[in-house]
Protein backbone atom coordinates (compact mmCIF):
# COMPACT_ATOMS: atom_id res chain seq x y z
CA UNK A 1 239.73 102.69 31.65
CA UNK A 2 240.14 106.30 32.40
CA UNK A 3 241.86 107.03 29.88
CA UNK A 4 239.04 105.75 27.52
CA UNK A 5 236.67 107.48 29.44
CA UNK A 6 238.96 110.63 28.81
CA UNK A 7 239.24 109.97 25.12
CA UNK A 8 235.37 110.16 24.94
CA UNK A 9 234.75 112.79 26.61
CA UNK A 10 237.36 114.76 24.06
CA UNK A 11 235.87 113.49 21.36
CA UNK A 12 232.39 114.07 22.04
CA UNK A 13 233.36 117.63 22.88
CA UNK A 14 235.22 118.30 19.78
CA UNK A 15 231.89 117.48 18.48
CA UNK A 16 229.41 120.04 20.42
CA UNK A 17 228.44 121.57 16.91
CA UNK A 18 226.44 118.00 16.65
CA UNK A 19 222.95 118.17 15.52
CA UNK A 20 221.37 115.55 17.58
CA UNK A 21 217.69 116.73 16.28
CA UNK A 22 218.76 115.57 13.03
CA UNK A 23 216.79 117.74 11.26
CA UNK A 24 215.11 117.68 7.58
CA UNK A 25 215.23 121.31 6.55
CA UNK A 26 219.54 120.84 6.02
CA UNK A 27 219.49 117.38 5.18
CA UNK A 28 218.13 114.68 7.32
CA UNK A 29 219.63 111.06 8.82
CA UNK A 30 217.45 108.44 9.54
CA UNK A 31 216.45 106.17 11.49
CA UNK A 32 217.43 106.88 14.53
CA UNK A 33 218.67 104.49 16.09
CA UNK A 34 219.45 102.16 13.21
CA UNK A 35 220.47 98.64 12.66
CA UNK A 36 221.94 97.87 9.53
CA UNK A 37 220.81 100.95 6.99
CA UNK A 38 221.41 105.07 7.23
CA UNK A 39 219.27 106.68 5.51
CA UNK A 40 220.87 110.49 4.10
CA UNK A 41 219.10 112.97 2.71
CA UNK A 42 221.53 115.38 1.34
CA UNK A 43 220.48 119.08 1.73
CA UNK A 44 220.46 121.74 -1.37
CA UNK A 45 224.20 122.96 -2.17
CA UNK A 46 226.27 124.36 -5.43
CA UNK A 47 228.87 122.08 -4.94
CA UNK A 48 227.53 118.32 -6.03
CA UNK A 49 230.44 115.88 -4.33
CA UNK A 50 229.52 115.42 -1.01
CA UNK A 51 231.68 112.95 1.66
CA UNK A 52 230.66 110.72 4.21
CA UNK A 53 232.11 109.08 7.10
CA UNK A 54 230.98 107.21 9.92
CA UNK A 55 233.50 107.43 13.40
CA UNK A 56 232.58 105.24 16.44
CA UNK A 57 232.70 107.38 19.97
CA UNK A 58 236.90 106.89 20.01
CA UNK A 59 237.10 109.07 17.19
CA UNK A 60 237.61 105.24 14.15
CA UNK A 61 236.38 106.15 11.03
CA UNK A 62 234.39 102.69 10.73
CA UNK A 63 232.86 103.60 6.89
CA UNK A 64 233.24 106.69 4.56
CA UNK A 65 232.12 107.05 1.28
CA UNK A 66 231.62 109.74 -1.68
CA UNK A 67 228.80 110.40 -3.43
CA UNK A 68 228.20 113.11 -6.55
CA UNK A 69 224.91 114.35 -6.89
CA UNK A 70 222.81 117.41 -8.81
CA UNK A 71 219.78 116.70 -6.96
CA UNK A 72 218.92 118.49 -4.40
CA UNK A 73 216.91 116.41 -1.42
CA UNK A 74 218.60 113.26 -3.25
CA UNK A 75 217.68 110.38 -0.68
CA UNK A 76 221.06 108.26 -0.27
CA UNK A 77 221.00 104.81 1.64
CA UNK A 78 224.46 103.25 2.98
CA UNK A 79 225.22 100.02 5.10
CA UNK A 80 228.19 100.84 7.19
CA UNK A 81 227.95 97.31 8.90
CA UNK A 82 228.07 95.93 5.71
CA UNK A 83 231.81 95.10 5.27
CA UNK A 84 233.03 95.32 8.93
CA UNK A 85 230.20 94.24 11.70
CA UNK A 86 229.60 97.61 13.74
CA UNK A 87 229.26 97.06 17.62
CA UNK A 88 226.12 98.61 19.72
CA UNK A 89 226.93 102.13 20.34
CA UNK A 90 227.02 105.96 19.43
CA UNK A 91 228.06 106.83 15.94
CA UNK A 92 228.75 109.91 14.51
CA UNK A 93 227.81 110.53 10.83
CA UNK A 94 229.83 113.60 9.37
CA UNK A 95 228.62 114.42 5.84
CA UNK A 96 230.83 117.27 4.11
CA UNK A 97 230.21 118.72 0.67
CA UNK A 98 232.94 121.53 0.81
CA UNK A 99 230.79 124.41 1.55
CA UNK A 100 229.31 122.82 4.69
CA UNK A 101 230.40 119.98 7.14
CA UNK A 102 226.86 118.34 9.08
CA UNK A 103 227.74 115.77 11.60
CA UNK A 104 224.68 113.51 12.78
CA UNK A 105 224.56 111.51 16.45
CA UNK A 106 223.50 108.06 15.38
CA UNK A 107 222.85 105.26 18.02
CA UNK A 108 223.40 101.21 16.15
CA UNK A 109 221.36 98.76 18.33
């Protein structure tokens, strides 16, 4: 047990650059908490591939997926429990487009 308890507090300090406001003027994530649907509102970049992952509080990438977009503001919606059931718990959402790497504190009830 302690060295679970270790492993989260690691991880959760590797992420301390975690906006937990999640907020709208550089992309947004919502709801928050969510059940079966993330909503992701990708901010304004040059570069139009952008990469998501979802990793549960042990550090498990649990979902990832690439999207290429033009728009900026473009309003994406993923299921991350749809393939693999996701436990209650603290997520964390990174989305990376190359220029800039955004990681989101999600709670799934």
């Amino acid at each position: 047990m302690k060295k679970v308890y270790l492993q989260i507090i690691a991880l959760l300090a590797a992420f301390s650059s975690v906006n937990a406001q999640n907020k709208a003027e550089n992309g947004a994530v919502y709801p928050n908490p969510f059940t079966d649907r993330i909503t992701v509102q990708l901010e304004a970049t040059e570069n139009p591939a952008h990469f998501m992952a979802l990793y549960d509080v042990l550090g498990n990438e649990v979902y990832k997926q690439e999207v290429v977009t033009n728009k900026a503001g473009e309003v994406i919606i993923i299921e991350p429990g749809k393939e693999k059931a996701l436990e209650a718990g603290v997520y964390f959402l990174k989305v990376e487009n190359g220029e800039n790497t955004k990681t989101y504190r999600l709670i799934h009830r």
